[in-house]
Protein backbone atom coordinates (compact mmCIF):
# COMPACT_ATOMS: atom_id res chain seq x y z
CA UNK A 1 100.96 -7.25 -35.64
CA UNK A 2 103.30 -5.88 -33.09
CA UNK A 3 102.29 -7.23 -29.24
CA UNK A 4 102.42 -3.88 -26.43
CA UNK A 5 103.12 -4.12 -23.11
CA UNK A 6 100.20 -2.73 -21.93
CA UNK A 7 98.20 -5.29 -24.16
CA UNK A 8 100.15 -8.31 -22.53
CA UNK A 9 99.15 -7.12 -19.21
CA UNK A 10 95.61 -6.02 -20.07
CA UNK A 11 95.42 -10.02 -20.99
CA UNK A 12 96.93 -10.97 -17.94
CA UNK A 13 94.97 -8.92 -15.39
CA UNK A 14 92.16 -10.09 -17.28
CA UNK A 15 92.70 -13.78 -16.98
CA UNK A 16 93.77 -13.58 -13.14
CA UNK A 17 90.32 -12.24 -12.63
CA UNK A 18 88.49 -14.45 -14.44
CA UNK A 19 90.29 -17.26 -12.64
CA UNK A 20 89.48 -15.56 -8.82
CA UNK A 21 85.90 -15.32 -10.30
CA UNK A 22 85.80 -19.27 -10.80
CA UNK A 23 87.38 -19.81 -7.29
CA UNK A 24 84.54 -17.56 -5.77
CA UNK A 25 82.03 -19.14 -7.38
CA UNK A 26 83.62 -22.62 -6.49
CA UNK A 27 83.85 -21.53 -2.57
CA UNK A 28 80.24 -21.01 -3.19
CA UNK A 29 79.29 -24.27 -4.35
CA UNK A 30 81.14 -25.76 -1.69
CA UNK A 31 79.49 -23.54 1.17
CA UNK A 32 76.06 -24.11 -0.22
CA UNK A 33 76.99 -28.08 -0.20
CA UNK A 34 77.78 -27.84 3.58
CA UNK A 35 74.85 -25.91 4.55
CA UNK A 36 73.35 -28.65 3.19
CA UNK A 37 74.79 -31.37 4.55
CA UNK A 38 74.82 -29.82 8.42
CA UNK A 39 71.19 -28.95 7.84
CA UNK A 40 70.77 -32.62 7.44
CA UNK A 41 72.82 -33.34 10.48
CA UNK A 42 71.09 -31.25 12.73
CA UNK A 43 67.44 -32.87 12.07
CA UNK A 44 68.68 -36.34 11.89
CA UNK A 45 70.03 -38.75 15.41
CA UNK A 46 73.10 -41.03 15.09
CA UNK A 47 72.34 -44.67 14.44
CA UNK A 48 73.76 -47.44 16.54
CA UNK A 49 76.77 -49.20 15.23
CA UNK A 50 79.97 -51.21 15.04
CA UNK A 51 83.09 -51.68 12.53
CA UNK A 52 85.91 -53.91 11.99
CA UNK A 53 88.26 -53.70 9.73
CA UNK A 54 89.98 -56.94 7.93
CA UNK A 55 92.33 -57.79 5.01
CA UNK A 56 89.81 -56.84 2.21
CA UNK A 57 88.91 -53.70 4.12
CA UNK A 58 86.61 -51.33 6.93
CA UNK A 59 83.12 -52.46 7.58
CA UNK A 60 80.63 -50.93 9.29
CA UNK A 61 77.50 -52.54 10.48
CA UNK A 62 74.72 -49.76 11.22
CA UNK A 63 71.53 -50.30 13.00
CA UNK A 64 68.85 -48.41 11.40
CA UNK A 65 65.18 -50.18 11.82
CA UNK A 66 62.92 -49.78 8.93
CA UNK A 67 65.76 -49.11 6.23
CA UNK A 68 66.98 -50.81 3.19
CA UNK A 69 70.14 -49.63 0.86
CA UNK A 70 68.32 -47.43 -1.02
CA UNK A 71 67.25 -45.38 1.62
CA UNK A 72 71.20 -44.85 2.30
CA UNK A 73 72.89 -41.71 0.85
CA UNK A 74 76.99 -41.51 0.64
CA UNK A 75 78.94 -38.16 0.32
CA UNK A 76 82.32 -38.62 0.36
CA UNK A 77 84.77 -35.93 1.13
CA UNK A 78 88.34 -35.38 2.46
CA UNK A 79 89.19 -37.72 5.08
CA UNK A 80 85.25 -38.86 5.33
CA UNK A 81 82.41 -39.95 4.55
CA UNK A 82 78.83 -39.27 5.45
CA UNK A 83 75.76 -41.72 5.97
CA UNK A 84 72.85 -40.36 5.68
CA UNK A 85 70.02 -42.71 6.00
CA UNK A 86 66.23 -41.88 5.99
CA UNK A 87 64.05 -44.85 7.08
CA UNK A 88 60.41 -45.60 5.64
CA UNK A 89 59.02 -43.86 8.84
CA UNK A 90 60.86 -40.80 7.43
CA UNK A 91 63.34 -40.47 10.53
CA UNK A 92 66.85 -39.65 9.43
CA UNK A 93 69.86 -41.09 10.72
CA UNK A 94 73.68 -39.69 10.11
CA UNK A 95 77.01 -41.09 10.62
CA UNK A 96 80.19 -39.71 10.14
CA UNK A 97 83.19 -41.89 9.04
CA UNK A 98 86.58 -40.91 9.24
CA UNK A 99 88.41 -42.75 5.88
CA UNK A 100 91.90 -44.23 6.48
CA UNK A 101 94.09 -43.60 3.96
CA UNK A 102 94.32 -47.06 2.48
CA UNK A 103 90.73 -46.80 2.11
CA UNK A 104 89.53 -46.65 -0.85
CA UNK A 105 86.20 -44.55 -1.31
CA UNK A 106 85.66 -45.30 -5.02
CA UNK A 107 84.49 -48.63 -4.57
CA UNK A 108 82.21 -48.58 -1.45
CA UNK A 109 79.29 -50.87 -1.20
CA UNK A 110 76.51 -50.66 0.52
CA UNK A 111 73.67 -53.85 1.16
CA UNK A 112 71.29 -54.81 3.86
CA UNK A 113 71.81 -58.50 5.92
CA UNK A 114 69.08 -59.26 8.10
CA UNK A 115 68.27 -55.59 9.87
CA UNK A 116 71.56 -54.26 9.68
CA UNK A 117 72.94 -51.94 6.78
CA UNK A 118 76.05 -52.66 5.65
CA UNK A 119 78.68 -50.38 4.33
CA UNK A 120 81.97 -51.96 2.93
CA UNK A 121 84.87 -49.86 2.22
CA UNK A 122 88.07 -52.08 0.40
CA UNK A 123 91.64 -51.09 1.06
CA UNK A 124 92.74 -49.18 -1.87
């Protein structure tokens, strides 16, 4: 069966918007994730805290009475990450961290040492 022209195109035209509907809906997702994410920002205060940074990797030590690791939430994006932390008295905490680039986000880890949360980031 002979391919046209005007069918080739047809499929083309096609595709391209198929793939600008995916990107849309993509931007979306994104937008709706950062709503969320400021929205959390906004209600929450920024813990106290200090980091150092060694030859295994970054560490930050934050202050947040009341909390253990599992009341710590991680989103990691381009360049940072965010700490959200909600203590049993249900105030929220966030912390931005910029990542260096021989950090290595995939392996972060995250425990509690006396009242202070830790957050451990290796070199990659």
């Amino acid at each position: 069966m002979p391919v046209f022209k005007g069918d080739v195109k047809r499929t083309v035209v096609e595709e391209i918007e198929e793939i600008r509907r995916e990107i849309e809906e993509m931007r979306s997702r994104i937008d709706r994730i950062r709503e969320t994410m400021f929205s959390s920002l906004e209600e929450s205060v920024q813990p106290l805290y200090t980091h150092y940074e060694d030859e295994k990797g970054y560490h930050y030590l934050i202050d947040v009475p009341y909390a253990n690791e599992s009341d710590v939430r991680l989103t990691v994006g381009e360049g940072e990450i965010l700490v959200l932390i909600t203590n049993k008295q249900k105030q929220r905490y966030s912390l931005r961290i910029r990542t260096p680039r021989a950090a290595d986000t995939s392996r972060i880890s995250i425990k509690r040492i006396k009242w202070l949360i830790h957050v451990d980031i290796p070199k990659g």
